[in-house]
C-alpha atoms as a PDB file:
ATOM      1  CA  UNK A   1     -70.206  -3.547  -7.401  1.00  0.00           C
ATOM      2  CA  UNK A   2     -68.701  -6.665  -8.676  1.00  0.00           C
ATOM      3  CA  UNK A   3     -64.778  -5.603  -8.677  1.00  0.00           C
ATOM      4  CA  UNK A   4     -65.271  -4.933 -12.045  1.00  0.00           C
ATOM      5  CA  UNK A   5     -63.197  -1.189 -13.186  1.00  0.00           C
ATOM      6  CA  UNK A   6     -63.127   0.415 -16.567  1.00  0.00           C
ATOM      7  CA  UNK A   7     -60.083  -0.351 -18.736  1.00  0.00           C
ATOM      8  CA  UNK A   8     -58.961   3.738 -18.451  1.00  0.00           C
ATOM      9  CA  UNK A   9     -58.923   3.266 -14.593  1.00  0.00           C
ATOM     10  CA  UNK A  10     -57.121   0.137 -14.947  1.00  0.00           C
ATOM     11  CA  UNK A  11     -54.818   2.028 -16.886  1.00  0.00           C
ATOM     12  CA  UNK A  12     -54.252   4.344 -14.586  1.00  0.00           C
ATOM     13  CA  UNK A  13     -53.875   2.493 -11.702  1.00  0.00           C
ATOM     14  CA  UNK A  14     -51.105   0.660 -14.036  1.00  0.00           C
ATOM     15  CA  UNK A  15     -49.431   3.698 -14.729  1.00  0.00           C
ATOM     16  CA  UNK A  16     -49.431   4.777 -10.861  1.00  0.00           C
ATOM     17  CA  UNK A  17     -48.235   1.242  -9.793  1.00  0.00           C
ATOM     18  CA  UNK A  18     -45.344   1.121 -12.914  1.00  0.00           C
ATOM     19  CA  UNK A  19     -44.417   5.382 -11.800  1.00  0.00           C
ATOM     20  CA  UNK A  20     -44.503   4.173  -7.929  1.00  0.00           C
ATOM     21  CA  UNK A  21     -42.435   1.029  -8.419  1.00  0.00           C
ATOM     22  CA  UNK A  22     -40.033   3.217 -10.624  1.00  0.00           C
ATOM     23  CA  UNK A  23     -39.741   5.595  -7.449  1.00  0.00           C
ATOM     24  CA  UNK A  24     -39.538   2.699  -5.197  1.00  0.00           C
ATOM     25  CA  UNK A  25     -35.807   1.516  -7.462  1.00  0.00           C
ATOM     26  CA  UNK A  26     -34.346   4.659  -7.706  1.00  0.00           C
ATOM     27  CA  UNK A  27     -34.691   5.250  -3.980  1.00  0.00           C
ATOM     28  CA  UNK A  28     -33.824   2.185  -3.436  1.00  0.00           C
ATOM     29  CA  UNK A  29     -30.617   2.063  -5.993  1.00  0.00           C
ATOM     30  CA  UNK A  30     -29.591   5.655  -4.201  1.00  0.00           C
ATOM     31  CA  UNK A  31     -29.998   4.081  -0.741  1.00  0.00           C
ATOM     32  CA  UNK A  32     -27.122   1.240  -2.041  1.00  0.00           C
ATOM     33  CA  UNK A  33     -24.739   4.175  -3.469  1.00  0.00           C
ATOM     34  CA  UNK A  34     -25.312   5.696  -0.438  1.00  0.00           C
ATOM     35  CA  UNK A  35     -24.353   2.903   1.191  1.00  0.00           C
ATOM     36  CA  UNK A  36     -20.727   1.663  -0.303  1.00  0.00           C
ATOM     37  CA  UNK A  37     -20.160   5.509   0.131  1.00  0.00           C
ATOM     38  CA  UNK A  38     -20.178   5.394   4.057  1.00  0.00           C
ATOM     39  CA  UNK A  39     -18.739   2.020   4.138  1.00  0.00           C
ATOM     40  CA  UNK A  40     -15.464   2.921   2.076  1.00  0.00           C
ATOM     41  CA  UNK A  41     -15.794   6.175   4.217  1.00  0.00           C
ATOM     42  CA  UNK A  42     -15.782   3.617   7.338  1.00  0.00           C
ATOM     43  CA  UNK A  43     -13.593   1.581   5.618  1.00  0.00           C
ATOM     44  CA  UNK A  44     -10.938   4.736   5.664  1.00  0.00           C
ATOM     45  CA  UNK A  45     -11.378   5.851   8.665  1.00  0.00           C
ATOM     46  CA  UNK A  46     -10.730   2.799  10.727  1.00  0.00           C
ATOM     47  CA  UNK A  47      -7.644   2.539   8.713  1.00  0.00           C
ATOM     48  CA  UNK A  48      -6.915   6.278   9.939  1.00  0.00           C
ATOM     49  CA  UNK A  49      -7.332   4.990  13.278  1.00  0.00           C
ATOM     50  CA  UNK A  50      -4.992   1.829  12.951  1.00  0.00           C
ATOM     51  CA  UNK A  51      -2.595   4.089  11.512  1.00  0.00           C
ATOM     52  CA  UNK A  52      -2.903   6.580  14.071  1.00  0.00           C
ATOM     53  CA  UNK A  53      -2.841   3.824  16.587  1.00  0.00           C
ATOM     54  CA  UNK A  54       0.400   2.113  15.410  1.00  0.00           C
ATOM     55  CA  UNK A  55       1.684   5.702  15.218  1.00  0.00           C
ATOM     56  CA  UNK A  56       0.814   6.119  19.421  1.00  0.00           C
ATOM     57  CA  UNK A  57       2.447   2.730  20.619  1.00  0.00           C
ATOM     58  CA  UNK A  58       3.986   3.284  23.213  1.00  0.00           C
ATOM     59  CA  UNK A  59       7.585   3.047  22.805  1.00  0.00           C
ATOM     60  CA  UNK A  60      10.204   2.867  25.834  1.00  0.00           C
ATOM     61  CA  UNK A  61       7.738   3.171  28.486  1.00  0.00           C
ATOM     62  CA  UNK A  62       6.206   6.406  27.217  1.00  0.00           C
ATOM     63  CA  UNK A  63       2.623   6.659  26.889  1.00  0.00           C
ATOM     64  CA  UNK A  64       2.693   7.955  22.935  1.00  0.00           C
ATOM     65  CA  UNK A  65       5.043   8.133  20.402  1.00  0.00           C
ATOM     66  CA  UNK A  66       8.178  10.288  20.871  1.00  0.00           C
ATOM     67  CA  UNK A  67       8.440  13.295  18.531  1.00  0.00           C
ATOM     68  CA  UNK A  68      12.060  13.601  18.695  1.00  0.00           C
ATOM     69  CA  UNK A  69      14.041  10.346  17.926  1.00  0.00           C
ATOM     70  CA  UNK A  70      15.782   7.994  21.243  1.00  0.00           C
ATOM     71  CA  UNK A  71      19.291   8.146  22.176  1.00  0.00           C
ATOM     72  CA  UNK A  72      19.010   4.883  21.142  1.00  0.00           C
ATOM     73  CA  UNK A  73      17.622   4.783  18.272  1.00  0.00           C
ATOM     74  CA  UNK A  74      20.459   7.645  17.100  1.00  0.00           C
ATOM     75  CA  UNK A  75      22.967   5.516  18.372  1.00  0.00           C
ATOM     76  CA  UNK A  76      21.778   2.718  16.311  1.00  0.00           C
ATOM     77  CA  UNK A  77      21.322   5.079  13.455  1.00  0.00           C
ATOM     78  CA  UNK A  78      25.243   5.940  13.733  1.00  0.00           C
ATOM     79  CA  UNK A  79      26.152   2.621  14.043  1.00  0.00           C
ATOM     80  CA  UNK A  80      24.800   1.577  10.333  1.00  0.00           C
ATOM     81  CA  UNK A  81      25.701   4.529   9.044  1.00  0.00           C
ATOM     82  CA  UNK A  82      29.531   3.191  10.000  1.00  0.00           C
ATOM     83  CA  UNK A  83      28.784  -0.237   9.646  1.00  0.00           C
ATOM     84  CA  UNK A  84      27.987   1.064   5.865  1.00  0.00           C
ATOM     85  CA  UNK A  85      30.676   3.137   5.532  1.00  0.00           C
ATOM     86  CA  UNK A  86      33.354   0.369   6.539  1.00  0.00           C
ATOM     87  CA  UNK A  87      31.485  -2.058   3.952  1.00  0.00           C
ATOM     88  CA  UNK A  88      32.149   0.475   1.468  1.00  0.00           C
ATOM     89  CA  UNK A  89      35.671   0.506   2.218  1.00  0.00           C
ATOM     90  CA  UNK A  90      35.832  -3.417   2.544  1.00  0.00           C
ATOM     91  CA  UNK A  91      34.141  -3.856  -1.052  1.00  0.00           C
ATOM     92  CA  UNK A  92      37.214  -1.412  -2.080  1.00  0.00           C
ATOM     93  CA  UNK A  93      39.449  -2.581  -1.176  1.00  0.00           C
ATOM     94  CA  UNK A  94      38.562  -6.461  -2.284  1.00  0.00           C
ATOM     95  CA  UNK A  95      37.629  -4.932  -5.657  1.00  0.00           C
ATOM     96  CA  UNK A  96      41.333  -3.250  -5.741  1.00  0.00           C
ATOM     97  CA  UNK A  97      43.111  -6.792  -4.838  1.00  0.00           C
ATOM     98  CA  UNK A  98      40.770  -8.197  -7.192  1.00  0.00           C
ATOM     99  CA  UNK A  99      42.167  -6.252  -9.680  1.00  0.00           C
ATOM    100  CA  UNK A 100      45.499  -6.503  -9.133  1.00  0.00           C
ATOM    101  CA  UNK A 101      45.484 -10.246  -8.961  1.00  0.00           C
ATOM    102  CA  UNK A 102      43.578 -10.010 -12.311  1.00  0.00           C
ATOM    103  CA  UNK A 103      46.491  -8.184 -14.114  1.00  0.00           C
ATOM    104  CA  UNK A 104      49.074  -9.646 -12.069  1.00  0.00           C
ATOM    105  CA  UNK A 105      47.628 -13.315 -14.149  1.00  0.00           C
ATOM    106  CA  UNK A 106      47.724 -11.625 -17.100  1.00  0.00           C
ATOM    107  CA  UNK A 107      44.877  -9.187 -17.553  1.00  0.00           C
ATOM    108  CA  UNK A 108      42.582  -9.061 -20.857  1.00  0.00           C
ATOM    109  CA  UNK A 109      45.299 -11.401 -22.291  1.00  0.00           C
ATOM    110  CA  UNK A 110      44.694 -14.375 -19.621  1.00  0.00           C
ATOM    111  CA  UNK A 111      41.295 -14.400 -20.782  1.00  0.00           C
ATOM    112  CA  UNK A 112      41.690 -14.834 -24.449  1.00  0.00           C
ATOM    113  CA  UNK A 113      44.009 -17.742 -23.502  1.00  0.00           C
ATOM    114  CA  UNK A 114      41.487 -19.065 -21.550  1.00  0.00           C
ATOM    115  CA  UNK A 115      39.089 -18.713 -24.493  1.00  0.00           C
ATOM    116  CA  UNK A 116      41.169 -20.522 -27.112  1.00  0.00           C
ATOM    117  CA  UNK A 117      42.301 -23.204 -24.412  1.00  0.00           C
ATOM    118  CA  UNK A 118      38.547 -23.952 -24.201  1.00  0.00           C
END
């Protein structure tokens, strides 16, 4: 009559309002998990698609990536792979004249003159 209750209703509506707020976080805690999972599960598949995308630029006209290499891309391909080779060669053969002018100094023995002259 005058909003007064009984302390065991007041309890229970405590315990009802404590059990429902309880319900309230968990739903609310699994709505959040829920959440970062289908962003990093957008997250990854937008990255799919820029990968994807970058994959299907067009290249020399075409309208998606080639699955078989260019001729020009081989020929460029063929072209390091020599431009490598004759580097190989050229570090060689500097290496060997190197060499040669080493010993031709003196070798091991220039240097321990060099050593002492120090």
């Amino acid at each position: 009559m005058f909003g007064l209750i009984t302390r065991r209703r007041h309890d229970e509506l405590l315990t009802a309002a404590s059990v429902l707020a309880a319900r309230l976080r968990d739903e609310r805690d699994q709505a959040l998990d829920e959440r970062a999972a289908f962003k990093a599960a957008a997250e990854t598949g937008a990255r799919l698609v820029a990968d994807l995308t970058d994959l299907r630029r067009p290249l020399d006209g075409a309208p998606v990536r080639p699955a078989t290499p260019t001729a020009e891309l081989l020929r460029a391909r063929a072209q390091v792979r020599a431009l490598e080779q004759r580097l190989a060669e050229l570090q060689a053969a500097n290496e060997a004249r190197d060499r040669a002018d080493y010993m031709a100094t003196g070798g091991p023995r220039f240097d321990t003159e060099l050593e002492v002259a120090s």
